[in-house]
PDB file of N, CA and C in Angstrom:
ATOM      1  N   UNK A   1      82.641  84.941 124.821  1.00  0.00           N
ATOM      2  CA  UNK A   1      82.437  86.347 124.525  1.00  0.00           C
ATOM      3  C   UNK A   1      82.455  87.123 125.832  1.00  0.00           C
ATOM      4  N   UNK A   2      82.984  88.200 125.798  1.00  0.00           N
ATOM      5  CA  UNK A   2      83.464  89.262 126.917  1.00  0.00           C
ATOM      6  C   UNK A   2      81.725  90.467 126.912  1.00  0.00           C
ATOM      7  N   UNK A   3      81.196  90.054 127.933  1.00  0.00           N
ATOM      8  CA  UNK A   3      80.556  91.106 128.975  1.00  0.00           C
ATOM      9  C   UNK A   3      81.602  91.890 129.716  1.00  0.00           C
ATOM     10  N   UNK A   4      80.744  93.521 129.703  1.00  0.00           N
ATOM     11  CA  UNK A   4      80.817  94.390 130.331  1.00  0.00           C
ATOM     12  C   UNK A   4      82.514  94.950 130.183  1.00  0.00           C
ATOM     13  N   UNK A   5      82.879  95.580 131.429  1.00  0.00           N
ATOM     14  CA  UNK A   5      84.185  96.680 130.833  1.00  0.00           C
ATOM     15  C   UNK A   5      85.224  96.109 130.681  1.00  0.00           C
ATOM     16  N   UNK A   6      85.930  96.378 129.212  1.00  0.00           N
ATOM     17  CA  UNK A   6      86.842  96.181 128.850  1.00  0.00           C
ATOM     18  C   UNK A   6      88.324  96.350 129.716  1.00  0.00           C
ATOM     19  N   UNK A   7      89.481  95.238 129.565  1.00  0.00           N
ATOM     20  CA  UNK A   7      90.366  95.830 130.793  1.00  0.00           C
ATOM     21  C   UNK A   7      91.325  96.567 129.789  1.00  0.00           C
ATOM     22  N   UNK A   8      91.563  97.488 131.006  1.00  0.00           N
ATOM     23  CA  UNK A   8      92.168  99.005 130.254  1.00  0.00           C
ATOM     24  C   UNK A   8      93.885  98.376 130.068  1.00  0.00           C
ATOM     25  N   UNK A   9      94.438  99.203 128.794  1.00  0.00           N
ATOM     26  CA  UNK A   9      95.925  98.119 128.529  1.00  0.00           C
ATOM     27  C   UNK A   9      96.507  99.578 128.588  1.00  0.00           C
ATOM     28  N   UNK A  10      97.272 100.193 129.048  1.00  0.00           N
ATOM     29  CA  UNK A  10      98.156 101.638 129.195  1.00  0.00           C
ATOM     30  C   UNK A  10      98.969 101.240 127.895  1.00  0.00           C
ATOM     31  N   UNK A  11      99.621 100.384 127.636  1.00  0.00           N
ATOM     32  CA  UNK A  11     100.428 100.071 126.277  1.00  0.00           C
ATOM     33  C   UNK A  11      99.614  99.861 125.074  1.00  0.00           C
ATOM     34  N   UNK A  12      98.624  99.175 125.249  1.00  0.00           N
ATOM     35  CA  UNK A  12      97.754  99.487 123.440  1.00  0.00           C
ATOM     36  C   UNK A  12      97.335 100.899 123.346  1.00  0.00           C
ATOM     37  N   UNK A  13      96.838 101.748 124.157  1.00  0.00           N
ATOM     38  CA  UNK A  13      96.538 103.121 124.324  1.00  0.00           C
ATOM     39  C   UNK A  13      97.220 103.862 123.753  1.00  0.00           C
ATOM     40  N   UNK A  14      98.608 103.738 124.180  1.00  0.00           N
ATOM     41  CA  UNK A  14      99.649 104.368 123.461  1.00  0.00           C
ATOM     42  C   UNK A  14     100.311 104.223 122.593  1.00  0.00           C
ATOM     43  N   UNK A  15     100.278 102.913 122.563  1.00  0.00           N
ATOM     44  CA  UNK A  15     100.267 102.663 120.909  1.00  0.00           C
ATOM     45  C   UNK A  15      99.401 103.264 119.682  1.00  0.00           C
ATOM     46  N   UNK A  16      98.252 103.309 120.191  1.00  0.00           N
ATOM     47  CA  UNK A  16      97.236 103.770 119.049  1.00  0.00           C
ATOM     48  C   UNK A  16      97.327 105.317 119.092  1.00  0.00           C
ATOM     49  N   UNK A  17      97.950 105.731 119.706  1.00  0.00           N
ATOM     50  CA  UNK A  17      97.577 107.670 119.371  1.00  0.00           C
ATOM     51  C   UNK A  17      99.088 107.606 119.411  1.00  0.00           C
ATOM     52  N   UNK A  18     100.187 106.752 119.312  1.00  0.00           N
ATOM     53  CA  UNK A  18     101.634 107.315 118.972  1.00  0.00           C
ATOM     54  C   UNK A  18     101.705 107.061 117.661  1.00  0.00           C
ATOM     55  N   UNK A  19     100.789 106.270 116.885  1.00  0.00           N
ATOM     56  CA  UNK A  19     100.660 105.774 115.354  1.00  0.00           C
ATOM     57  C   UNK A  19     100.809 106.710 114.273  1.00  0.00           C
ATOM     58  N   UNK A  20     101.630 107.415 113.640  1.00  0.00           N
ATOM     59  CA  UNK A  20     101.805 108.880 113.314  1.00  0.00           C
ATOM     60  C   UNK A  20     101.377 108.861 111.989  1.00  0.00           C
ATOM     61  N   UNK A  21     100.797 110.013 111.719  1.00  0.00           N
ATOM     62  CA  UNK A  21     100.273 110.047 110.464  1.00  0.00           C
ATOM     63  C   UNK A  21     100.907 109.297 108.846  1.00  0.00           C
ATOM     64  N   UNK A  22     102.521 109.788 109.886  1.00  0.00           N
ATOM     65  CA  UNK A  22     103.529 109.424 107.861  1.00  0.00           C
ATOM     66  C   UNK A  22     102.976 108.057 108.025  1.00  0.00           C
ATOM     67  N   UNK A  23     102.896 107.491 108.766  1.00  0.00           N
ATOM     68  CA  UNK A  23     103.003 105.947 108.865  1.00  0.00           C
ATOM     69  C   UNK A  23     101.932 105.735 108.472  1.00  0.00           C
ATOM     70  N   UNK A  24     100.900 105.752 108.761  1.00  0.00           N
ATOM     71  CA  UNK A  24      99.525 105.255 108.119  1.00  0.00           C
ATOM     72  C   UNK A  24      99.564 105.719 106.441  1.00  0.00           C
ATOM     73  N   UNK A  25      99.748 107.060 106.338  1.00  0.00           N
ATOM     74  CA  UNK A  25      99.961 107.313 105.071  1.00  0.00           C
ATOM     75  C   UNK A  25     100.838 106.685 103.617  1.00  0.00           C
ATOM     76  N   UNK A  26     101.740 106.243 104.592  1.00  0.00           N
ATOM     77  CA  UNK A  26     102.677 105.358 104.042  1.00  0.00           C
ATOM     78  C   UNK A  26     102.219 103.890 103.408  1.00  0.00           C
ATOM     79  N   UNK A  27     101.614 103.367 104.432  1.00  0.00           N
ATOM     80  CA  UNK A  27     100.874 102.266 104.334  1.00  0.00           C
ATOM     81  C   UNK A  27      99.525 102.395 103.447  1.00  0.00           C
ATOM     82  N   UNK A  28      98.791 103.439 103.469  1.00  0.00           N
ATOM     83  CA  UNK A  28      97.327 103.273 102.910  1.00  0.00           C
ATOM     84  C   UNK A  28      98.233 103.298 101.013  1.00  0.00           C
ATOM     85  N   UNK A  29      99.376 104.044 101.397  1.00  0.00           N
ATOM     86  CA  UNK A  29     100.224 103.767  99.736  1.00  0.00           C
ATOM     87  C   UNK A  29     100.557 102.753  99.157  1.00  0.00           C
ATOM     88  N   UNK A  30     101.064 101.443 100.035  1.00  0.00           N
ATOM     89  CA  UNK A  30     101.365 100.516  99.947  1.00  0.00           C
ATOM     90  C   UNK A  30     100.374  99.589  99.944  1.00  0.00           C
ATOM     91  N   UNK A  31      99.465  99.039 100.685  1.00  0.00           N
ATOM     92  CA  UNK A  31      98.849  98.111 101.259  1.00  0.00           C
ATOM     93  C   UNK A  31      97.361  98.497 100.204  1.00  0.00           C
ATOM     94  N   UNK A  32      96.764  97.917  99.416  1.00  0.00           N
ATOM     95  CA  UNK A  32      95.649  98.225  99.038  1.00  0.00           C
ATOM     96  C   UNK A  32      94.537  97.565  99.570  1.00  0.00           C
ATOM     97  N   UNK A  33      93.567  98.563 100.309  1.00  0.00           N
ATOM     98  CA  UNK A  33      92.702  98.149 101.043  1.00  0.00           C
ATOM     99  C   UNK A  33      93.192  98.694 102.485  1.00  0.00           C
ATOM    100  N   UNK A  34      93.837  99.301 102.932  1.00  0.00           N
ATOM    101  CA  UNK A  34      94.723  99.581 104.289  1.00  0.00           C
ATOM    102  C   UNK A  34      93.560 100.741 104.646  1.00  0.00           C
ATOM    103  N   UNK A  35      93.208 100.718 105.742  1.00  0.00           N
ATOM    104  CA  UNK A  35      92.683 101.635 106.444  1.00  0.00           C
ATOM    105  C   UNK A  35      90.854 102.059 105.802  1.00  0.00           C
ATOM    106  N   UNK A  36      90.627 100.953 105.003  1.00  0.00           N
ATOM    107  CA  UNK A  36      88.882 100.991 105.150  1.00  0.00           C
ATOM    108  C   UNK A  36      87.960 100.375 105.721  1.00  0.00           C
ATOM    109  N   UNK A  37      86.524 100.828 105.812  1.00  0.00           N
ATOM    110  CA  UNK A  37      85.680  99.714 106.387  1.00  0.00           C
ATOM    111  C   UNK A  37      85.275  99.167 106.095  1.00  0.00           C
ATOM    112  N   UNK A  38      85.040  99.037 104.781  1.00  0.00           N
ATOM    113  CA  UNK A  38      84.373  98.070 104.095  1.00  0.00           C
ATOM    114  C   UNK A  38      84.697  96.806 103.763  1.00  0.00           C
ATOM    115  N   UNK A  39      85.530  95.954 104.638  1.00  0.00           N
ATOM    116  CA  UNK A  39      86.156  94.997 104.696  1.00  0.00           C
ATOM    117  C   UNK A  39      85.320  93.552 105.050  1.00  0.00           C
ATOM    118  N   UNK A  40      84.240  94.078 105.897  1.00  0.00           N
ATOM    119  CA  UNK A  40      83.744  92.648 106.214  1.00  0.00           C
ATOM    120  C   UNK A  40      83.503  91.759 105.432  1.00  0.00           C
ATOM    121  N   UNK A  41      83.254  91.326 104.709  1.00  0.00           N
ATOM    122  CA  UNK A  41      82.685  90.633 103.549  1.00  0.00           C
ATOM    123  C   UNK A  41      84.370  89.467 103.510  1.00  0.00           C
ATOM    124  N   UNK A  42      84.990  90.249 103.082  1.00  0.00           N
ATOM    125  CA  UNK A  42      86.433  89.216 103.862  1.00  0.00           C
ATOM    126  C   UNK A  42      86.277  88.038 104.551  1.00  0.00           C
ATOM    127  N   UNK A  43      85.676  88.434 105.441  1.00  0.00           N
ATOM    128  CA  UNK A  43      86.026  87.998 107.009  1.00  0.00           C
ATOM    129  C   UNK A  43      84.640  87.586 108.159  1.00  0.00           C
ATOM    130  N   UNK A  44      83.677  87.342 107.313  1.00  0.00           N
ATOM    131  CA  UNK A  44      82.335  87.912 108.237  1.00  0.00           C
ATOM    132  C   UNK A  44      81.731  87.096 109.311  1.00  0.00           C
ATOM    133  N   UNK A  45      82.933  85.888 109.925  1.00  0.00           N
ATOM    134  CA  UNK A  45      82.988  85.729 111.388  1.00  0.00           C
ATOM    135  C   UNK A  45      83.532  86.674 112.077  1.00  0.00           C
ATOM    136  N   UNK A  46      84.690  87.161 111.682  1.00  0.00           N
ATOM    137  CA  UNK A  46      85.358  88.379 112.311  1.00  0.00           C
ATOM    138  C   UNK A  46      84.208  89.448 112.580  1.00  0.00           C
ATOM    139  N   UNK A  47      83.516  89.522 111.520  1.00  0.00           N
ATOM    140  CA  UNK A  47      83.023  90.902 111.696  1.00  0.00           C
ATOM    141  C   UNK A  47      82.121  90.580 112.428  1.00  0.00           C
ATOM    142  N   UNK A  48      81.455  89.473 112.721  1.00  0.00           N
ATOM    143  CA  UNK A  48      80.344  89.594 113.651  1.00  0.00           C
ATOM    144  C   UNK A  48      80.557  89.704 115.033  1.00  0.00           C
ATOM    145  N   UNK A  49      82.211  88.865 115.087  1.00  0.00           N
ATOM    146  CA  UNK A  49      82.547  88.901 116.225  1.00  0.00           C
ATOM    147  C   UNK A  49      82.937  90.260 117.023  1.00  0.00           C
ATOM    148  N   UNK A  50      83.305  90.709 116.340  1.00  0.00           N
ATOM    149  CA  UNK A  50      83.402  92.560 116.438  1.00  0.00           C
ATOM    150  C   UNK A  50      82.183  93.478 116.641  1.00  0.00           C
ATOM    151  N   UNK A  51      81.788  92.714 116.297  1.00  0.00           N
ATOM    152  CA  UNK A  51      79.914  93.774 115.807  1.00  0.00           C
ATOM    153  C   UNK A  51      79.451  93.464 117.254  1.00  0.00           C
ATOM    154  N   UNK A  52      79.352  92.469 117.675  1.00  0.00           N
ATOM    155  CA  UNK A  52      79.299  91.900 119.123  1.00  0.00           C
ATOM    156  C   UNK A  52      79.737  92.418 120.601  1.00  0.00           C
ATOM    157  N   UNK A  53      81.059  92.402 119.769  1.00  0.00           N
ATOM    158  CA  UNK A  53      82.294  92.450 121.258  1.00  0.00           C
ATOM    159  C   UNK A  53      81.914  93.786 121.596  1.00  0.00           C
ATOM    160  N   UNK A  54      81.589  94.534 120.204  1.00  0.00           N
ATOM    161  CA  UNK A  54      81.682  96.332 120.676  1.00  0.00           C
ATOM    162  C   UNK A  54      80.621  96.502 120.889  1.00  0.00           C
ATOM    163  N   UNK A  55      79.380  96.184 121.294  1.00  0.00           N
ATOM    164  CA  UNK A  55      77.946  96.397 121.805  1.00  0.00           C
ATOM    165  C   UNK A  55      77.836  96.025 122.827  1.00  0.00           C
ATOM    166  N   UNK A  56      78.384  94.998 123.703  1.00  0.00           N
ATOM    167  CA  UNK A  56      78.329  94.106 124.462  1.00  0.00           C
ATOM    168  C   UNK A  56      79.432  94.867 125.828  1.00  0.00           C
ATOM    169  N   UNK A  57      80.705  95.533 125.179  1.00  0.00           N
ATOM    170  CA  UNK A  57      81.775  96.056 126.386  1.00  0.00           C
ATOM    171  C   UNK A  57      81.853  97.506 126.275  1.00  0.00           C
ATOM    172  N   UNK A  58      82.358  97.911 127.107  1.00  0.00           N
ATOM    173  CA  UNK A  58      82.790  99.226 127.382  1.00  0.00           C
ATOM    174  C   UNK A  58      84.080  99.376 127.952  1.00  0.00           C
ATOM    175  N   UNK A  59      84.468 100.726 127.829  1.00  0.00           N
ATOM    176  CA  UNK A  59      85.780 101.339 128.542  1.00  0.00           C
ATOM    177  C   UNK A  59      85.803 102.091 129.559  1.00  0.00           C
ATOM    178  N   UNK A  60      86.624 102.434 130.055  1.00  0.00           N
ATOM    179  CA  UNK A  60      86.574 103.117 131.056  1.00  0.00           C
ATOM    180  C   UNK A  60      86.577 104.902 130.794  1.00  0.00           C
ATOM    181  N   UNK A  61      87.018 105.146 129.271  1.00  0.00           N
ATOM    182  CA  UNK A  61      86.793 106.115 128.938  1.00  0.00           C
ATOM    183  C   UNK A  61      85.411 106.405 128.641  1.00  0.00           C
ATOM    184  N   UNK A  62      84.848 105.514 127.951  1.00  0.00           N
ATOM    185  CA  UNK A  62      82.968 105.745 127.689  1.00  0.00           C
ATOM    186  C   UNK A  62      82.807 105.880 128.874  1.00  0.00           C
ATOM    187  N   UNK A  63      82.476 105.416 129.890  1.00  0.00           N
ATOM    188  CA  UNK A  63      82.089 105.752 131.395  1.00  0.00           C
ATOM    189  C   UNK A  63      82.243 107.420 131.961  1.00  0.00           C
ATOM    190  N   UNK A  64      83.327 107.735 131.483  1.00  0.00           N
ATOM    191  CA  UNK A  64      83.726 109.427 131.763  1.00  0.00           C
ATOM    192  C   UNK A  64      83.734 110.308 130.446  1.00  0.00           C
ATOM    193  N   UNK A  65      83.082 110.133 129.721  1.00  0.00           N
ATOM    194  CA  UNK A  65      82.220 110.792 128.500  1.00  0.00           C
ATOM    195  C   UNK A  65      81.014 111.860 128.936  1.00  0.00           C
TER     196      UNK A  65
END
């Protein structure tokens, strides 16, 4: 498990805010279950592992918040 700041990726970054609306929209049409949270129950090593990772690291953007 990963302590402290997360390393910054310039390509996932931009990936995630070039993700355009049709597209998600598209998908939450298709995909049932696409884009909620209520998913853990699925998955609930995942989710702990998540529940974890994101308490535990930071970014470099939280830092300049």
């Amino acid at each position: 498990m990963k302590y402290g700041m997360r390393t910054p990726s310039f390509k996932k970054s931009m990936a995630a805010r070039t993700t355009g609306k049709m597209k998600r929209s598209v998908k939450r049409a298709l995909i049932p279950g696409y884009g909620t949270r209520a998913r853990g129950w699925a998955h609930p090593k995942k989710k702990l592992y998540n529940k974890v990772y994101h308490r535990t690291t930071f970014s470099i953007m939280d830092l300049l918040k």
